[in-house]
N, C-alpha and C. Protein backbone atom coordinates (compact mmCIF):
# COMPACT_ATOMS: atom_id res chain seq x y z
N UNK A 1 18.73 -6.95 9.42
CA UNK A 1 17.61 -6.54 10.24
C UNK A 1 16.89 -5.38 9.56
N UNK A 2 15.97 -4.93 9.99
CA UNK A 2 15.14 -4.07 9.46
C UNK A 2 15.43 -2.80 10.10
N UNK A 3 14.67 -1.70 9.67
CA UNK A 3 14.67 -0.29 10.66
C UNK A 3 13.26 -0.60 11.43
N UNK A 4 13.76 0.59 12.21
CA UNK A 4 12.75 0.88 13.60
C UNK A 4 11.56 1.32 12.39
N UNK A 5 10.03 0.98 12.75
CA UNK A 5 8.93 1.81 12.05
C UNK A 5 8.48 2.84 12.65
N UNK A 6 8.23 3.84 11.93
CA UNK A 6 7.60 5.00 11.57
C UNK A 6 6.96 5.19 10.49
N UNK A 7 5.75 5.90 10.67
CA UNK A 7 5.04 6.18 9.23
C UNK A 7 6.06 6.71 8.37
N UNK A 8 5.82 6.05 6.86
CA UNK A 8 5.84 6.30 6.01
C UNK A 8 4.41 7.09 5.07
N UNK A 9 4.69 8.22 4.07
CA UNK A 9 4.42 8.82 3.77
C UNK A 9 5.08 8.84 2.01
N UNK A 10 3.84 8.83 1.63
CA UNK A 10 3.87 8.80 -0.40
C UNK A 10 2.45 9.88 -0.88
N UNK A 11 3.39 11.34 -1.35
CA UNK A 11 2.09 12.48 -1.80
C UNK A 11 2.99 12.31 -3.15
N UNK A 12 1.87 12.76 -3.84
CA UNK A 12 1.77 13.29 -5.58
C UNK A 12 0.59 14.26 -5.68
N UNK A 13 0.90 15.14 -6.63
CA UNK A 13 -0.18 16.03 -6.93
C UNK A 13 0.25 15.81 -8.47
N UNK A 14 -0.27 15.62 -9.68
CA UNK A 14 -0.28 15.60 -10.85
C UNK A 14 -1.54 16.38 -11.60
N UNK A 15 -1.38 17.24 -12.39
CA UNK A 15 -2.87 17.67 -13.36
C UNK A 15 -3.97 18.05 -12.18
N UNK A 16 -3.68 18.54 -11.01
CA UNK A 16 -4.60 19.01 -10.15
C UNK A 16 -5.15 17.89 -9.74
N UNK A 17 -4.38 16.53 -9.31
CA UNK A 17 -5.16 15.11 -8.95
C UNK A 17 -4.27 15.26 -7.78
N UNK A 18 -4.82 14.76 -6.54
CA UNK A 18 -3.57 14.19 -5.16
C UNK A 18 -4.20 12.97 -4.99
N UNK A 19 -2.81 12.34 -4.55
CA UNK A 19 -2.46 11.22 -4.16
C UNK A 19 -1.79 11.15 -3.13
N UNK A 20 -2.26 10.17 -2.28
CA UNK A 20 -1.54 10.70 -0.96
C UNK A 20 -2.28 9.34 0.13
N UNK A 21 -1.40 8.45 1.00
CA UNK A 21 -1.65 7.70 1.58
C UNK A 21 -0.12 7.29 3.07
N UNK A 22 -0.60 7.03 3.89
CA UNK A 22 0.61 6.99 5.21
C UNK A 22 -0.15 5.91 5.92
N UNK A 23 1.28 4.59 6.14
CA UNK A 23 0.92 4.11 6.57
C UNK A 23 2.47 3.36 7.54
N UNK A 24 2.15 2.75 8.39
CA UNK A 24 2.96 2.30 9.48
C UNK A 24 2.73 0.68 9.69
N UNK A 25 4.61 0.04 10.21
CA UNK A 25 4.27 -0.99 9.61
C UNK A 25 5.68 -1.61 10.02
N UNK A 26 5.61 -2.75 10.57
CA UNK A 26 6.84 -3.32 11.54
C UNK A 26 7.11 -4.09 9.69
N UNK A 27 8.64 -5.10 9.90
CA UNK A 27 8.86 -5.84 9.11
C UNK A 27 9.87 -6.60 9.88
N UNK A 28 9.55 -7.75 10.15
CA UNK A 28 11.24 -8.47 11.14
C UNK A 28 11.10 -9.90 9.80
N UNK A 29 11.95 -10.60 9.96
CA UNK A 29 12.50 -11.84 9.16
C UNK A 29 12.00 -13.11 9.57
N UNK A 30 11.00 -13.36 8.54
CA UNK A 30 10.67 -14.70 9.02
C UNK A 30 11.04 -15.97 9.10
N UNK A 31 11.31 -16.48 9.82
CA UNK A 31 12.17 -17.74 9.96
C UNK A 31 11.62 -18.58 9.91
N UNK A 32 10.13 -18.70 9.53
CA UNK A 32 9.23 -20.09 9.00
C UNK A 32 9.61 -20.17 7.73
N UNK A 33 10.16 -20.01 7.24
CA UNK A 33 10.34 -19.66 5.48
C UNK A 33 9.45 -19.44 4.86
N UNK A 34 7.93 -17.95 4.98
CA UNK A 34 7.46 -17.92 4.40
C UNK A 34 7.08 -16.68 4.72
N UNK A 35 6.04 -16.12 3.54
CA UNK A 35 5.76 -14.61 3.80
C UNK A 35 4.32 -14.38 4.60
N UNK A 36 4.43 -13.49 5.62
CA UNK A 36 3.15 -12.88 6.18
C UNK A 36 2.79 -11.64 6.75
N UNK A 37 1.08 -11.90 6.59
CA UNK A 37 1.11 -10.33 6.78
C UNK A 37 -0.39 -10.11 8.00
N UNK A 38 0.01 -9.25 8.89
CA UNK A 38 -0.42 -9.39 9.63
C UNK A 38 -1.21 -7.95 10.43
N UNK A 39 -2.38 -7.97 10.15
CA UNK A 39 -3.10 -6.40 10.29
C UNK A 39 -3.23 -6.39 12.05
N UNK A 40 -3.26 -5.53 12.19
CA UNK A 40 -3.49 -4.70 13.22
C UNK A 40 -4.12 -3.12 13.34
N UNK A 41 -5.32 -2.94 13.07
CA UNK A 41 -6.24 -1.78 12.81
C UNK A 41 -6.85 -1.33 13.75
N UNK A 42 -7.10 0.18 14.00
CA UNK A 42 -7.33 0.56 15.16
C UNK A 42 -8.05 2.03 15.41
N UNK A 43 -7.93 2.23 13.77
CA UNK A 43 -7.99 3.56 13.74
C UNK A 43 -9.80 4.00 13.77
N UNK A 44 -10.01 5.21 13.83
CA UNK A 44 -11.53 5.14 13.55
C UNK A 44 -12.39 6.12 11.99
N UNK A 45 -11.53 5.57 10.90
CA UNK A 45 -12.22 5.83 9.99
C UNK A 45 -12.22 7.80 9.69
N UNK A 46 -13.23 7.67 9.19
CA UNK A 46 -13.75 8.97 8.65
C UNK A 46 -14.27 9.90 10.36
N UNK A 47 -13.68 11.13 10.44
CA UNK A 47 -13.46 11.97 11.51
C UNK A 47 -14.49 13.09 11.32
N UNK A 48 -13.99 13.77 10.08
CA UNK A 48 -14.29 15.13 9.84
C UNK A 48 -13.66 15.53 8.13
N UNK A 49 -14.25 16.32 7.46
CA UNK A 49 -13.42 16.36 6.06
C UNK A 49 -12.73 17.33 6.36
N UNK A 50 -11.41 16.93 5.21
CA UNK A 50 -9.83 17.54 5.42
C UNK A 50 -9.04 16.56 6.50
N UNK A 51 -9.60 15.82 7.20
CA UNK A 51 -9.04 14.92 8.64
C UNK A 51 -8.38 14.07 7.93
N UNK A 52 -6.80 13.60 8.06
CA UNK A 52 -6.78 12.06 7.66
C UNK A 52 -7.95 11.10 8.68
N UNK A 53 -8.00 10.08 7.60
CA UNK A 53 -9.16 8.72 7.87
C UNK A 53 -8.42 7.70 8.25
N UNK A 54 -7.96 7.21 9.36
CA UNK A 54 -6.92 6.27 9.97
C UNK A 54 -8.10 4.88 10.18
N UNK A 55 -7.69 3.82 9.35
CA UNK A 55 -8.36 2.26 9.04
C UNK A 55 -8.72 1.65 10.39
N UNK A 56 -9.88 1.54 10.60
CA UNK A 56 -10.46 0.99 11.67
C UNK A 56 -10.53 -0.42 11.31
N UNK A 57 -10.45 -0.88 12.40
CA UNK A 57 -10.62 -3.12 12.37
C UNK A 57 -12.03 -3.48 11.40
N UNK A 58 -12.91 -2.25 11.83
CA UNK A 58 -14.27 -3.16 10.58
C UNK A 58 -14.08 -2.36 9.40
N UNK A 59 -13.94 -2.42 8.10
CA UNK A 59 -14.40 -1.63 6.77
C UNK A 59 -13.32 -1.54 6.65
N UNK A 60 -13.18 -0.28 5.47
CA UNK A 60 -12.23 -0.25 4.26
C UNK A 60 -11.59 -1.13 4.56
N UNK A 61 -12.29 -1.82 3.54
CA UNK A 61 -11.59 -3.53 3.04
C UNK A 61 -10.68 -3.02 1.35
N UNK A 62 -11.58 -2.44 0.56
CA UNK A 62 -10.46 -2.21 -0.49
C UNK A 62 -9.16 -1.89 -0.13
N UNK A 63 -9.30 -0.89 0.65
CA UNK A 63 -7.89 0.38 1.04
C UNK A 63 -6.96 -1.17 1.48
N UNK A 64 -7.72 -2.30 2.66
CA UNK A 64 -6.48 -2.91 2.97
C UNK A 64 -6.26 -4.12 1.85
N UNK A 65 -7.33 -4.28 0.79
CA UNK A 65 -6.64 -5.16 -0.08
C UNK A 65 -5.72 -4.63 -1.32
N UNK A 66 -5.45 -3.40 -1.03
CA UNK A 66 -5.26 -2.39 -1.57
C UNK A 66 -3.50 -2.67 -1.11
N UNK A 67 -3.27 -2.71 0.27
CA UNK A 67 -2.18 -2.96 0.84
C UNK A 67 -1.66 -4.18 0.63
N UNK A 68 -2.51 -4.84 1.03
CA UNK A 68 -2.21 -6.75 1.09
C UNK A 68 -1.36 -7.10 -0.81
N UNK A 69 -2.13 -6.16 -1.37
CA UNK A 69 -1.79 -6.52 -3.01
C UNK A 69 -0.17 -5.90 -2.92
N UNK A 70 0.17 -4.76 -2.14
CA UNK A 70 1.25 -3.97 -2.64
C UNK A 70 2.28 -4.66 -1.73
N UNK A 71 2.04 -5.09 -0.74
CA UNK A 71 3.00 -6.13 -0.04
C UNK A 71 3.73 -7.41 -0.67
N UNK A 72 2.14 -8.24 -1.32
CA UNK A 72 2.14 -9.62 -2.06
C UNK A 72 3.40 -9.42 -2.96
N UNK A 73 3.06 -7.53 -4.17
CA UNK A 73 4.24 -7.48 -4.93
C UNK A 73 5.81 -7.50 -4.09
N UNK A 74 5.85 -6.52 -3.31
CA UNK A 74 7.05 -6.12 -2.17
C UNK A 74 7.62 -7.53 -2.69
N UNK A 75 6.61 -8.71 -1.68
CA UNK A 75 7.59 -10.44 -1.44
C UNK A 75 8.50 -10.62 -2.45
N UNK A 76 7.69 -10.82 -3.72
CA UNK A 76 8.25 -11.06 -4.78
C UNK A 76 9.70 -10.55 -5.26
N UNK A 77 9.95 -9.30 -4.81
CA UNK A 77 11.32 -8.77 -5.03
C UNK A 77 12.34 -9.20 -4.52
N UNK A 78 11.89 -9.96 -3.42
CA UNK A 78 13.30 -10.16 -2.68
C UNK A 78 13.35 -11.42 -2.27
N UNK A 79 14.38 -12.39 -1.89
CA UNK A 79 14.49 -13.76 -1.84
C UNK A 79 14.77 -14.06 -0.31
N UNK A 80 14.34 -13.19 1.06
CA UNK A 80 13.82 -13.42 2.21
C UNK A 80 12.42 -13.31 2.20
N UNK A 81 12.17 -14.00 3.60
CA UNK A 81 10.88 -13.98 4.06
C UNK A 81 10.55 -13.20 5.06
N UNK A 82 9.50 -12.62 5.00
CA UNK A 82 9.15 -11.74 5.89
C UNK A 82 7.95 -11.81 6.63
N UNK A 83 7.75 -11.03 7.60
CA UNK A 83 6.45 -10.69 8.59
C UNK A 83 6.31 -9.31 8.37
N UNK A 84 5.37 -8.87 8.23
CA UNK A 84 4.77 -7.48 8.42
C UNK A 84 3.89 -7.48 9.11
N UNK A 85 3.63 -6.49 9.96
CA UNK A 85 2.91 -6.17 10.62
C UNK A 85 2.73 -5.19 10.26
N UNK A 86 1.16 -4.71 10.05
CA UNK A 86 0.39 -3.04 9.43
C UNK A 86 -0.09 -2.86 10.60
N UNK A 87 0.30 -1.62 11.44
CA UNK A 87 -0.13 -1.04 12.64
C UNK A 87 -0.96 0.13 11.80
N UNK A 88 -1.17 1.01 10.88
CA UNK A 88 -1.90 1.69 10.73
C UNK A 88 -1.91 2.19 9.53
N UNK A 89 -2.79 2.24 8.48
CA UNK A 89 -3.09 2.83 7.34
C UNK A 89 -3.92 4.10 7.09
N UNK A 90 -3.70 5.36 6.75
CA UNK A 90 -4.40 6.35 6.45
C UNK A 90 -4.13 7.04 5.49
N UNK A 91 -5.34 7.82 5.21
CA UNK A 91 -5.12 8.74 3.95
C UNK A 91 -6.46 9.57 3.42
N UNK A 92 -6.77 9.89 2.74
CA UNK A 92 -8.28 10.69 2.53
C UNK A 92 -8.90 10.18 1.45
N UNK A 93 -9.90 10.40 1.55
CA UNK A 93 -10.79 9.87 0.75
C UNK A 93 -11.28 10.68 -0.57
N UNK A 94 -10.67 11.43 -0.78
CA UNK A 94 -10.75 12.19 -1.98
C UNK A 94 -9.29 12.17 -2.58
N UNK A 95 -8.21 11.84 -1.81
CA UNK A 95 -6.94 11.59 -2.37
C UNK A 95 -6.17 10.45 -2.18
N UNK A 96 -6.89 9.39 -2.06
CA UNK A 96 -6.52 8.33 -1.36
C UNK A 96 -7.99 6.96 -1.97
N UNK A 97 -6.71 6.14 -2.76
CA UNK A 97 -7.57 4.47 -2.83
C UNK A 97 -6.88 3.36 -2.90
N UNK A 98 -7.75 2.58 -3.32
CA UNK A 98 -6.81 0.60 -3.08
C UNK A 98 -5.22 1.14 -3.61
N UNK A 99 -4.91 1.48 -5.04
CA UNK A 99 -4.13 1.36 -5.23
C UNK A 99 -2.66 2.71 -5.14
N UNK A 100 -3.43 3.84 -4.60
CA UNK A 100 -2.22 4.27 -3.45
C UNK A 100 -2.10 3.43 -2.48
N UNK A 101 -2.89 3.10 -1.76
CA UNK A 101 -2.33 2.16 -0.55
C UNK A 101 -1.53 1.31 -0.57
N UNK A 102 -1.75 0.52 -1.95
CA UNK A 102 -1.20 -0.53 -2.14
C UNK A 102 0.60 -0.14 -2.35
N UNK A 103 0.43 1.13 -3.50
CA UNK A 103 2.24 1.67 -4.12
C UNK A 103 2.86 2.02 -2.49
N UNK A 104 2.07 2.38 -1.73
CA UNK A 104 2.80 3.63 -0.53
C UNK A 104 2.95 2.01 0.42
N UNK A 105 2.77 1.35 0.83
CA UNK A 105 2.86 0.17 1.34
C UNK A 105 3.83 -0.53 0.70
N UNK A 106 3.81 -0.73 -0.61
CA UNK A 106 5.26 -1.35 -1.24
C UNK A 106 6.63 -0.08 -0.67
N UNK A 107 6.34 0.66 -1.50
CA UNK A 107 7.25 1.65 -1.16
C UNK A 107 8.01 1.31 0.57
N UNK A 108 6.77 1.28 1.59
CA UNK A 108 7.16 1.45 2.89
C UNK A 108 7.73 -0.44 3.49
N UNK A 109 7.52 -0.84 2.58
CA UNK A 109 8.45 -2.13 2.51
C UNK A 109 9.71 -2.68 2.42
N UNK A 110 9.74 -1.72 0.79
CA UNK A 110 11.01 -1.93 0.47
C UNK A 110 12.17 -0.72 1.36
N UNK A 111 11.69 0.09 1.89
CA UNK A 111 12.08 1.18 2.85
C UNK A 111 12.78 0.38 3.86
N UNK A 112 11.72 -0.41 4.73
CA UNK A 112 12.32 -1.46 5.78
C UNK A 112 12.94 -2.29 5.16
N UNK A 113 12.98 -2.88 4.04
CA UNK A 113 14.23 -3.78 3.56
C UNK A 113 15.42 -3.49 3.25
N UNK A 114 15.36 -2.17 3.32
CA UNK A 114 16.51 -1.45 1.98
C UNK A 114 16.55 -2.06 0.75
N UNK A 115 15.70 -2.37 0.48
CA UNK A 115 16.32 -2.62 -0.90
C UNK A 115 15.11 -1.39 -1.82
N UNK A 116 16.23 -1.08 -2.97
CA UNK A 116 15.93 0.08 -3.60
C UNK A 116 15.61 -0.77 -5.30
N UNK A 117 14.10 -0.51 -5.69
CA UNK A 117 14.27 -0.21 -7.23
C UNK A 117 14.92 0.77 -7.91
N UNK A 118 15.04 -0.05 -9.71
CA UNK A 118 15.56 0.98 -10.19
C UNK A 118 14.58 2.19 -10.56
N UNK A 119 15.45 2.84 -11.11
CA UNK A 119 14.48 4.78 -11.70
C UNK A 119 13.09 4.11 -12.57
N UNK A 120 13.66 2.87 -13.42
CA UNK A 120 12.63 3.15 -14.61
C UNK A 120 11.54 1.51 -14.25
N UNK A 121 11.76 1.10 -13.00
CA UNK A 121 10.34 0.54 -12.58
C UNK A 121 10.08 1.55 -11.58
N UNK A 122 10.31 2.62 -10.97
CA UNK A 122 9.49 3.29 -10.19
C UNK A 122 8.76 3.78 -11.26
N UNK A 123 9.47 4.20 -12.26
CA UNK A 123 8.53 5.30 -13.44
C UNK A 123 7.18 4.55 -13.63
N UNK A 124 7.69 3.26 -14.31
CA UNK A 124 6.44 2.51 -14.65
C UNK A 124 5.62 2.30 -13.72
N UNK A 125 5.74 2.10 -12.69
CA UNK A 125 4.99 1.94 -11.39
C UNK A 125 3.86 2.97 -10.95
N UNK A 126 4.67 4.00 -10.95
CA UNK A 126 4.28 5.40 -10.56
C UNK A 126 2.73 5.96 -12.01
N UNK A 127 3.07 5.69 -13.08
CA UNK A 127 1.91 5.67 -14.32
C UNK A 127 0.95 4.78 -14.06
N UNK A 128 1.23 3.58 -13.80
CA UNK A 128 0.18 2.88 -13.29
C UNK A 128 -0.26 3.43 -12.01
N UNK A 129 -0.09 3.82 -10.97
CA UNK A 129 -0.47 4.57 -10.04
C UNK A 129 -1.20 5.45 -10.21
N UNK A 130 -0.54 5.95 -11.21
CA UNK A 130 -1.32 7.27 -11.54
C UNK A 130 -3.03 7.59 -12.31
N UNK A 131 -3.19 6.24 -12.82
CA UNK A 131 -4.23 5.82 -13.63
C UNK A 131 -5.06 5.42 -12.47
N UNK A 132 -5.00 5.15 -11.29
CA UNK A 132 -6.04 4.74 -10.36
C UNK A 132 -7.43 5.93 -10.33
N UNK A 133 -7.06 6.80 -10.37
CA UNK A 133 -8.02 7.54 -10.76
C UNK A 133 -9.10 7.81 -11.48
N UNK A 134 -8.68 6.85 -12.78
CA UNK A 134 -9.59 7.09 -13.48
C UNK A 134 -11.33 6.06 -13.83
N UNK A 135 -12.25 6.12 -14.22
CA UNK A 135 -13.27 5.64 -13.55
C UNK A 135 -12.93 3.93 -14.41
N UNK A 136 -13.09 3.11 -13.75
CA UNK A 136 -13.65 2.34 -12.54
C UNK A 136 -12.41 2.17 -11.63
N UNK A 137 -11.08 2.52 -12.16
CA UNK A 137 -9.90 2.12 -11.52
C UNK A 137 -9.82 2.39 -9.89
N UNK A 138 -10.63 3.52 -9.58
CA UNK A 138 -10.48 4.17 -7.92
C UNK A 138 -11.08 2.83 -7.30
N UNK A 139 -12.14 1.65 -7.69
CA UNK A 139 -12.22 0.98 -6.62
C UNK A 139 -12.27 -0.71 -6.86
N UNK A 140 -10.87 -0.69 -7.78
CA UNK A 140 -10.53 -1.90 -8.03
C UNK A 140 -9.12 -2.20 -7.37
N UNK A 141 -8.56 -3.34 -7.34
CA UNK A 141 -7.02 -3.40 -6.53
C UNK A 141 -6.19 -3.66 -7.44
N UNK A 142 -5.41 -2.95 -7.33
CA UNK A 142 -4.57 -2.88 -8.24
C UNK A 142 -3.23 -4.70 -8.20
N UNK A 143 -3.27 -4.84 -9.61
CA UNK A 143 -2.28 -6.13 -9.60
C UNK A 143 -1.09 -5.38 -10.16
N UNK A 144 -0.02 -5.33 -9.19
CA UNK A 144 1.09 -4.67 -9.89
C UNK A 144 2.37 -5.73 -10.43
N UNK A 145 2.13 -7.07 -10.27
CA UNK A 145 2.43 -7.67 -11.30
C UNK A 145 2.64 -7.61 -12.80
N UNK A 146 0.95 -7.43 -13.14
CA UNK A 146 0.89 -7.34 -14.13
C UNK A 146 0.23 -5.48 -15.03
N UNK A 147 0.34 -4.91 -13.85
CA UNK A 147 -0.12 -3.60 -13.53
C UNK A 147 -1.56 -3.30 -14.67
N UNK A 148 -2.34 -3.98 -13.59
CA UNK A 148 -3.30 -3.60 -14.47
C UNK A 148 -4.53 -3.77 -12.66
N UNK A 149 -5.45 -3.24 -13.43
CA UNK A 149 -6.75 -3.00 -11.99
C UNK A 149 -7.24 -4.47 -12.01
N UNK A 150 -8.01 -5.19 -10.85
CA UNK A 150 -8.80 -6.42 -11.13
C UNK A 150 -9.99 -5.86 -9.81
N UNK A 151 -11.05 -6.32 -10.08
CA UNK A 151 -11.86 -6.90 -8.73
C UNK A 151 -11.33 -7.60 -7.93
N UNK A 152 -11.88 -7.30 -6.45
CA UNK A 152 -11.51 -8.67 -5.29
C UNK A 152 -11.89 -10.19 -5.86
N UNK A 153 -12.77 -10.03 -6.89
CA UNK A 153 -13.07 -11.33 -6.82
C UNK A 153 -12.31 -12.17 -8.06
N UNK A 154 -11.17 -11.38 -8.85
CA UNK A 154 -10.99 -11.88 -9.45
C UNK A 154 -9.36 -11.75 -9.60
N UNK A 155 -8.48 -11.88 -8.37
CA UNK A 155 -7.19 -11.81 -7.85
C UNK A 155 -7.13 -13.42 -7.64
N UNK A 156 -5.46 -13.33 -7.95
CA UNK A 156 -5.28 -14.67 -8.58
C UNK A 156 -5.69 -15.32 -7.94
């Protein structure tokens, strides 16, 4: 079985850069034999600056394909099927894009699965993460497959 959800939470500060995204997020066992994922958004966006920006049902579409990508990887690790449910994604908009959402969403996956990577794919993981920053990477989704950035329109 899974754990009870609670936000999860993934900060980095590197070279005066933050990174930083929280998001919440059921996971029970799917017994169709297959994987899904299932949004539930509610939040209302951009507040005030310094505010976390909690994902409202219309817009930031990157941020959630951002998620949807870091889940897609999650499946792949493990040889159950699952349901997720994303009750809420946030994070800021000066420290926060597709592909934090996407690592802090895997991360908060494999959390509810227990199952743990090793040290030296978090490392690698975490460098690619870390490169989201740089220009055009902040608003492409990250494929952590093959860890490299793509457009929406050009995911497998």
């Amino acid at each position: 079985m899974t754990r009870e959800a609670r936000s999860y939470r993934w900060t980095k500060l590197k070279n005066g850069i933050g990174y930083v995204a929280v998001v919440n997020i059921d996971v029970i066992p799917n017994l169709d034999g297959r994987n899904e994922i299932k949004e539930h958004y509610g939040g209302k966006g951009f507040t005030s600056q310094g505010q976390l920006e909690e994902v409202p049902e219309e817009g930031y579409d990157l941020w959630k394909a951002g998620a949807r990508a870091g889940l897609e990887y999650g499946f792949s690790l493990d040889h159950n099927y699952w349901t997720v449910h994303i009750k809420s994604i946030a994070g800021l908009s000066t420290d926060t894009n597709p592909t934090i959402v996407g690592y802090t969403m895997l991360r908060a996956f494999l959390d509810r699965i227990n199952l743990e990577l090793d040290s030296n794919r978090i490392e690698e993981l975490e460098e690619f993460v870390l490169l989201s920053w740089l220009k055009p990477n902040e608003t492409l989704i990250p494929d952590f497959f093959r860890l490299r950035f793509v457009s929406t329109d050009n995911r497998r």
